[in-house]
Protein backbone atom coordinates (compact mmCIF):
# COMPACT_ATOMS: atom_id res chain seq x y z
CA UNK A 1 -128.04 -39.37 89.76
CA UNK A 2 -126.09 -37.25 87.47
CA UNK A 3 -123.95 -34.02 88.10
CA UNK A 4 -126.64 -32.19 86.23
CA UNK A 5 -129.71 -33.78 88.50
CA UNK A 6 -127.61 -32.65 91.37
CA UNK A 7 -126.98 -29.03 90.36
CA UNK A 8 -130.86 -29.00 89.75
CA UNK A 9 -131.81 -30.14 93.01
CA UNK A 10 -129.00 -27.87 94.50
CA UNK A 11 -130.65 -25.11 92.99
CA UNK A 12 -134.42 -26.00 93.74
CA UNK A 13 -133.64 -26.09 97.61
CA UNK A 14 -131.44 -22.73 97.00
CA UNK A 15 -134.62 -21.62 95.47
CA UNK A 16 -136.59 -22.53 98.55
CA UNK A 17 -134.63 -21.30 101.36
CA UNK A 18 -135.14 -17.71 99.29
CA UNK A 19 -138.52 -17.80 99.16
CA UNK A 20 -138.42 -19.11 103.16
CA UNK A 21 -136.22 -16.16 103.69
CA UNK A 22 -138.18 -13.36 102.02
CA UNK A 23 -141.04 -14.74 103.71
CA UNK A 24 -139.55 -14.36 107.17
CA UNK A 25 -138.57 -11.38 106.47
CA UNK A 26 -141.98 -10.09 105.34
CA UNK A 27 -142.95 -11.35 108.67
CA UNK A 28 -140.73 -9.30 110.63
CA UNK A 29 -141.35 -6.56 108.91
CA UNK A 30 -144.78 -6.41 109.48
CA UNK A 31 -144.26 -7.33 112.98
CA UNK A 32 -141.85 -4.37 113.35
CA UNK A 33 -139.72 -6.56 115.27
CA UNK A 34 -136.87 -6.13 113.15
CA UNK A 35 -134.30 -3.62 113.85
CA UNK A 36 -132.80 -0.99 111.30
CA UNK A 37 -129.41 -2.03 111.40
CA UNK A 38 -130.64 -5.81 110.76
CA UNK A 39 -132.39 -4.34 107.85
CA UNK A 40 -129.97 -2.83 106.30
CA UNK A 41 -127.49 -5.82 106.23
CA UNK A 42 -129.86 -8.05 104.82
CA UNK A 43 -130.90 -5.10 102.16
CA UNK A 44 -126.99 -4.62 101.21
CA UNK A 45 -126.11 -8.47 100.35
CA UNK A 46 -127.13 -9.06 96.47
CA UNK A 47 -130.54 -11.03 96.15
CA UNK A 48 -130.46 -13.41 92.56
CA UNK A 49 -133.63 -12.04 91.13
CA UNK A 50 -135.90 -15.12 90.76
CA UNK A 51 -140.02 -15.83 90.16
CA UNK A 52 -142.37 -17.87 92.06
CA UNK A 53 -142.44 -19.22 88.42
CA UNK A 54 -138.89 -20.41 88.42
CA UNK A 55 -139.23 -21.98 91.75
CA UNK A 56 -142.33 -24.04 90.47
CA UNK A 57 -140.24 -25.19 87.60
CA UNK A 58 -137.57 -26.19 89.66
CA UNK A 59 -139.50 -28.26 92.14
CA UNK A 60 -141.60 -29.75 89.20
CA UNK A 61 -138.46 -30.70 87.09
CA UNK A 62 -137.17 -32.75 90.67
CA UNK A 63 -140.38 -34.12 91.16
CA UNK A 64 -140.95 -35.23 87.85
CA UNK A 65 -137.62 -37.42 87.88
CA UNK A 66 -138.53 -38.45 91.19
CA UNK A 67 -135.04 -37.46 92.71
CA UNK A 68 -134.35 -37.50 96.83
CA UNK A 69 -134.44 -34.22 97.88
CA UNK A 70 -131.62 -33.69 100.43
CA UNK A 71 -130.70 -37.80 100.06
CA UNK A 72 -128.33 -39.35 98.87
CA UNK A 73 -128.12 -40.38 94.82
């Protein structure tokens, strides 16, 4: 596995744990278990803007070369 299959699989599972993240925090949100200040932190650190298109790419792209996600190349 090259550097460049590695940076792509970096950012595929970077990818993922964003969309994971958002949809916790849907989740709490409409739970109202969340608290203000807890909002607010996660509100003030940047979010990359990114599409659920992007993410598809990114997993296709891995899956297409058949590359270990998370193992070792």
């Amino acid at each position: 596995m090259n550097n460049k299959d590695r940076l792509i699989l970096a950012l595929a599972a970077l990818l993922r744990a964003e969309r994971e993240t958002r949809g916790a925090l849907m989740e709490a949100l409409e739970e109202d278990s969340i608290s203000r200040e807890a909002l607010l932190a996660i509100l003030s650190d940047p979010i990359p803007i990114v599409t659920q298109e992007d993410i598809e790419f990114a997993e296709r792209f891995a899956m297409s070369r058949h590359l270990p996600i998370g193992g070792k190349g």
